[in-house]
Protein backbone atom coordinates (compact mmCIF):
# COMPACT_ATOMS: atom_id res chain seq x y z
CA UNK A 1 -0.44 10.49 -18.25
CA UNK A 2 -3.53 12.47 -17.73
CA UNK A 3 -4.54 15.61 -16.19
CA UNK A 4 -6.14 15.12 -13.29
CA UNK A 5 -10.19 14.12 -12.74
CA UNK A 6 -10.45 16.42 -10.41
CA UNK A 7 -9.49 19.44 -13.07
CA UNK A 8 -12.14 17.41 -15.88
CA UNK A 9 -14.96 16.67 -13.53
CA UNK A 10 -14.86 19.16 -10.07
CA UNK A 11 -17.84 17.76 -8.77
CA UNK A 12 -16.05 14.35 -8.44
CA UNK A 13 -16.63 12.57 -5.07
CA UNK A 14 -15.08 9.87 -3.10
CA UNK A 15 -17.73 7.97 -3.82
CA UNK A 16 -17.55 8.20 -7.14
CA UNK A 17 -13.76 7.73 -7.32
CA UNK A 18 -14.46 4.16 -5.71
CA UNK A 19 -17.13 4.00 -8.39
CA UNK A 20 -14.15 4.11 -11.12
CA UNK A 21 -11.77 2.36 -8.78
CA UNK A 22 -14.04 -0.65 -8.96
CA UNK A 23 -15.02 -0.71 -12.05
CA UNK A 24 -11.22 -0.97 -13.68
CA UNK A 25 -10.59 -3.63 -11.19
CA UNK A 26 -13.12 -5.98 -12.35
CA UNK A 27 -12.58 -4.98 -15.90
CA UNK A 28 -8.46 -6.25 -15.31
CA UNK A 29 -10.48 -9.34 -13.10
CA UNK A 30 -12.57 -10.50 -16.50
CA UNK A 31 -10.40 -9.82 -19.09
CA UNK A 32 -6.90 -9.93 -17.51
CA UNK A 33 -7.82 -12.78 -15.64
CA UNK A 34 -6.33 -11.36 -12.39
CA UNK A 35 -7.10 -12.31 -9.35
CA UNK A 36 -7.12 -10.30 -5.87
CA UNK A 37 -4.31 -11.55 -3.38
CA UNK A 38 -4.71 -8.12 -1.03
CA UNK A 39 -5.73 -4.97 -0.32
CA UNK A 40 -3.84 -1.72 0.24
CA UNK A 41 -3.93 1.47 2.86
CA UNK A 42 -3.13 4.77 1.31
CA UNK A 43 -2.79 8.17 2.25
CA UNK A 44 -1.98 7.10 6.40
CA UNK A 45 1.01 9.87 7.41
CA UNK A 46 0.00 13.51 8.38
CA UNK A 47 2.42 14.61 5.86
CA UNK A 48 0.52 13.01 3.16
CA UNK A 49 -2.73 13.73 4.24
CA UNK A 50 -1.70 17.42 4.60
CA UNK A 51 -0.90 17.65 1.25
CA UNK A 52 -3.72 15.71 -0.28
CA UNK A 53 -5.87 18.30 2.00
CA UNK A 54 -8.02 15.33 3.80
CA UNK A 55 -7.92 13.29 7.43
CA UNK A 56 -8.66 9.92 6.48
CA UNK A 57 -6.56 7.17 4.65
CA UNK A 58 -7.94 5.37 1.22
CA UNK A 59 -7.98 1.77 0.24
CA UNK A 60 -6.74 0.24 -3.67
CA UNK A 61 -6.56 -3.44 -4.20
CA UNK A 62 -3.72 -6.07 -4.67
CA UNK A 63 -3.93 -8.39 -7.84
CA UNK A 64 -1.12 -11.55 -8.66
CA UNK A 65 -0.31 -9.54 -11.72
CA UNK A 66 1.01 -6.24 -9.14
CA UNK A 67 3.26 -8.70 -6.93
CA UNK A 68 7.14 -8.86 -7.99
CA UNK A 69 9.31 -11.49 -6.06
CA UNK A 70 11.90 -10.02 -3.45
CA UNK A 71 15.04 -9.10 -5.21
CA UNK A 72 13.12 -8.61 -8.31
CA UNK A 73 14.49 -6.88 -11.52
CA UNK A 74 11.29 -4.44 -12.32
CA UNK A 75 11.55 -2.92 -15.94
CA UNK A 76 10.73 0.82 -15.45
CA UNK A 77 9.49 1.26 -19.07
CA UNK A 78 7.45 -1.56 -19.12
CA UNK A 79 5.75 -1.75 -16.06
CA UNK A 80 5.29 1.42 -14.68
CA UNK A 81 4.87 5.87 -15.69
CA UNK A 82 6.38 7.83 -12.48
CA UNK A 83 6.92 5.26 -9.67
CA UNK A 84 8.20 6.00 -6.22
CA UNK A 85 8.81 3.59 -3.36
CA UNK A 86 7.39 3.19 0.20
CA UNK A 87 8.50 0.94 2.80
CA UNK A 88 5.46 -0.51 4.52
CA UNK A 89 4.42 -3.40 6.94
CA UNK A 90 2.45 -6.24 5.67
CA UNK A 91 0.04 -8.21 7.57
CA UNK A 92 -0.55 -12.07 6.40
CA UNK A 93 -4.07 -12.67 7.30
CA UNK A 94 -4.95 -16.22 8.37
CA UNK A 95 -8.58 -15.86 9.47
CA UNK A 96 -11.03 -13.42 8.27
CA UNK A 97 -12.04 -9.74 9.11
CA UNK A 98 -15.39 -8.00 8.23
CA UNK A 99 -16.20 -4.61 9.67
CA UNK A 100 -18.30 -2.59 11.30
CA UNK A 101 -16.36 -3.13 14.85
CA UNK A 102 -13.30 -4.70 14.08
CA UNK A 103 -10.70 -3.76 16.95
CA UNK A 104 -6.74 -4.00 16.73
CA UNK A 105 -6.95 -6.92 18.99
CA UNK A 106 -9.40 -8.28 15.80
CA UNK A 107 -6.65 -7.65 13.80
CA UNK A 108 -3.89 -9.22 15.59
CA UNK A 109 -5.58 -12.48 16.17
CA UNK A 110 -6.71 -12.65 12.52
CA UNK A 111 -2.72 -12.30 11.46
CA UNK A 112 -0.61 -15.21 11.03
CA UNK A 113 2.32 -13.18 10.37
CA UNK A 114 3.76 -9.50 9.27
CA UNK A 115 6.67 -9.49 6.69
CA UNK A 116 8.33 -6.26 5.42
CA UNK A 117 7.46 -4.63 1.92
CA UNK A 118 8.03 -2.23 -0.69
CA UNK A 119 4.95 -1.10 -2.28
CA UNK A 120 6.08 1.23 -5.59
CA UNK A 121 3.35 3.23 -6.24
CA UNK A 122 2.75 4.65 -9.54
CA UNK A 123 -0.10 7.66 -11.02
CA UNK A 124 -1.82 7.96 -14.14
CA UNK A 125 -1.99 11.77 -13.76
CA UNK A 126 0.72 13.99 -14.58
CA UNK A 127 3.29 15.55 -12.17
CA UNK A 128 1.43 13.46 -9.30
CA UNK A 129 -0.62 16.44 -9.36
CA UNK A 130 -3.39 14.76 -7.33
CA UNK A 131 -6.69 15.18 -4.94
CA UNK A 132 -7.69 12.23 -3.02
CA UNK A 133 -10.35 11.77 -5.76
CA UNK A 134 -7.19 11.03 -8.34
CA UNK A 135 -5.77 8.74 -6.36
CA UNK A 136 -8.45 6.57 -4.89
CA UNK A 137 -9.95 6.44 -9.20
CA UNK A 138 -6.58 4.87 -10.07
CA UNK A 139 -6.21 2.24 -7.54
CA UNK A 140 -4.98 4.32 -4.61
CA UNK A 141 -1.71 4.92 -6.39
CA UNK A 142 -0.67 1.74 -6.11
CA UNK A 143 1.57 -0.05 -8.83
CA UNK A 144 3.30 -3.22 -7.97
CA UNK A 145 4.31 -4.49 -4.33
CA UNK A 146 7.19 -6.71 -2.90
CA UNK A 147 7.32 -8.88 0.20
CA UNK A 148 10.46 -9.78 1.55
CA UNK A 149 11.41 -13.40 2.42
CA UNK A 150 10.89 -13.43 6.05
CA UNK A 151 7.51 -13.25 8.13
CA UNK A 152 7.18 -12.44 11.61
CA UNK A 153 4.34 -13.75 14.48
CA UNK A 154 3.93 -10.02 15.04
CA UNK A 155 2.19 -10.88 19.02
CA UNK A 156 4.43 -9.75 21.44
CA UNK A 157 6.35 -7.25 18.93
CA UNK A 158 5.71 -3.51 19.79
CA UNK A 159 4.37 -2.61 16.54
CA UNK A 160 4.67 1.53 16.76
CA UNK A 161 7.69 1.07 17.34
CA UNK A 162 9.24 -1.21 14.62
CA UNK A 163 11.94 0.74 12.99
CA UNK A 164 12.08 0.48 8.99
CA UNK A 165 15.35 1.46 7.14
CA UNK A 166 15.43 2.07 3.35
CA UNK A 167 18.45 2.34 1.86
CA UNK A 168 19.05 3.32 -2.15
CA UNK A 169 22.09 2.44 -3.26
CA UNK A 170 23.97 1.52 -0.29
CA UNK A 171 22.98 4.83 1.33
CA UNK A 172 20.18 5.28 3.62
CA UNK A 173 17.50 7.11 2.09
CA UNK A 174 14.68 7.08 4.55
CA UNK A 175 13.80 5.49 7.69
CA UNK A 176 10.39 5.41 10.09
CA UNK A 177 8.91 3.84 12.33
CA UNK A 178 5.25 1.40 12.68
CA UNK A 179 3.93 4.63 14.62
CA UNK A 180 4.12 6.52 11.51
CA UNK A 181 0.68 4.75 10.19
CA UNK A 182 -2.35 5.89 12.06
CA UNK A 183 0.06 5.77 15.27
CA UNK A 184 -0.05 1.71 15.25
CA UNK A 185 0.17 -0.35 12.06
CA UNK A 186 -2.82 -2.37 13.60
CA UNK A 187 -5.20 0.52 13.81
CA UNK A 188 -4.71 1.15 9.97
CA UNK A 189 -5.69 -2.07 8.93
CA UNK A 190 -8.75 -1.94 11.62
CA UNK A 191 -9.22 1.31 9.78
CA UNK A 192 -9.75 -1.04 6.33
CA UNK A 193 -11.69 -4.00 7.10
CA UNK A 194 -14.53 -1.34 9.18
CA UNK A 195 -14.64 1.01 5.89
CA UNK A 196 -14.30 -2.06 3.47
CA UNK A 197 -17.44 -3.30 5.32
CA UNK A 198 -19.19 -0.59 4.30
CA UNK A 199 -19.23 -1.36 0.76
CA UNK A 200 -19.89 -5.20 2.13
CA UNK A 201 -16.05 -6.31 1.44
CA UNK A 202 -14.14 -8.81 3.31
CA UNK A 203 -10.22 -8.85 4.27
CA UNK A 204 -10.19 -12.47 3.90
CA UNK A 205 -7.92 -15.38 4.83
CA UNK A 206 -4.84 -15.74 3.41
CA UNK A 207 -5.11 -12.27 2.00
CA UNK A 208 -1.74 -9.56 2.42
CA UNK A 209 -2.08 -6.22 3.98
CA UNK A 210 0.04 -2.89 2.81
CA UNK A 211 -0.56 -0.85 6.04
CA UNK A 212 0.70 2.08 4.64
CA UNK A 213 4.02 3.56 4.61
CA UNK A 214 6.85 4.04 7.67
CA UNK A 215 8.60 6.42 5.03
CA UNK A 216 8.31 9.53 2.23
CA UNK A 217 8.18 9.02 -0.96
CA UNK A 218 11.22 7.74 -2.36
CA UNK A 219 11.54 8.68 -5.96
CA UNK A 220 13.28 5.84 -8.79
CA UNK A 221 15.43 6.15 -11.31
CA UNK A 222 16.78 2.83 -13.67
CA UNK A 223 19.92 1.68 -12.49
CA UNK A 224 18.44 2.16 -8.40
CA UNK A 225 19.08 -0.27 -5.79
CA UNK A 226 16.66 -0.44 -3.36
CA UNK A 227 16.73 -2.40 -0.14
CA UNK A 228 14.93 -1.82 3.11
CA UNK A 229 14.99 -3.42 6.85
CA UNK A 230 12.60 -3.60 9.66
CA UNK A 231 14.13 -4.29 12.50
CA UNK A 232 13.83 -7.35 14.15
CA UNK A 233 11.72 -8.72 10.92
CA UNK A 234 13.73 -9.11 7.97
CA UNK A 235 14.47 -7.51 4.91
CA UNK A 236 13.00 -6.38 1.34
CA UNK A 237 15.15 -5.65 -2.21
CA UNK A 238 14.50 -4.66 -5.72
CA UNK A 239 16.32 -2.89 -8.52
CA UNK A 240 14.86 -0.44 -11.02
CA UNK A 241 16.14 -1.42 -15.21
């Protein structure tokens, strides 16, 4: 781990977190080969954005190499420093969506489907002893994601209030609901393609969504058993080694 880049560089800005964010991203593109499948929404619940001491979400990207299948066996050592888990709703996108002025109603007709999701987010810097500078440099905390086997026509569905259920080794553990993001899922992922279009980026076709999560932090341990539910939607598993 490292200490944070907000302690090494206090002049940092969100700007110039991006800066970094970028840059590692296309470094893992050339010599990793990996490709983008997605993007992610950080930072979207009051709670979290009280203690990270800003008002806005950020953004990380989603390559093949972060995406484990549902029910996956994830090797804690191996893959991953401090994780914790968040149960999130992602959006399937089937057409395109470039900001400024995309609206939620953009977003739903742009969505094929929703299907519910784990991401496990993961940090670089020690304790999770972040600023939203930290965070957004290293990807917007995110480590790997998991989509569960079922996907939804989300029209007609009330979104805000989609209940989620996570529960860690047979217990519950956490539960929310779609309101928790922004107050609608769909305004979250607005949110993204109008601030992605300022840096002239695309949500594209056949791209997923992680529109933030319905719950805390959950923290991992190997030998966990997680598996969440959102209602009406399916279902999402994995287990820590």
């Amino acid at each position: 781990t490292l200490a944070p880049l907000t302690e090494q560089y206090p002049d940092i800005t969100i700007n110039d977190a991006y800066a970094i964010s970028q840059h590692l991203l296309h470094k893992r593109m050339s010599r990793d080969n990996e490709r983008i499948v997605g993007k992610k929404i950080g930072v979207t619940s009051k709670a979290v954005q009280d203690m990270l001491g800003v008002y806005q979400p950020d953004f990380g990207f989603l390559t093949d190499a972060m995406q484990r299948a549902n029910g996956a066996k994830i090797e804690m050592q191996r893959n991953l420093i401090q994780p914790k888990a968040e149960g999130e709703i992602a959006f399937h996108l089937k057409e395109n969506l470039t900001g400024p002025g995309v609206t939620e109603s953009d977003v739903l007709a742009a969505t094929a489907t929703i299907v519910p999701c784990f991401e496990i987010v993961d940090s670089r810097i020690a304790d999770w002893n972040i600023q939203i500078q930290d965070t957004i440099a290293d990807n917007a905390s995110c480590g790997l994601f998991i989509l569960g086997d079922a996907a939804v026509d989300p029209r007609g569905l009330d979104l805000p209030g989609l209940k989620l259920t996570v529960f860690k080794n047979g217990e519950v553990e956490a539960e929310g609901f779609g309101s928790a993001v922004q107050g609608n899922p769909l305004t979250a992922v607005a949110w993204l393609a109008n601030t992605l279009g300022d840096y002239g980026i695309a949500l594209k076709a056949g791209e997923v969504i992680l529109s933030g999560s319905l719950t805390p932090f959950i923290p991992v341990a190997p030998g966990d058993e997680l598996h969440l539910e959102l209602a009406g939607v399916g279902a999402a598993s994995c287990r820590f080694v």
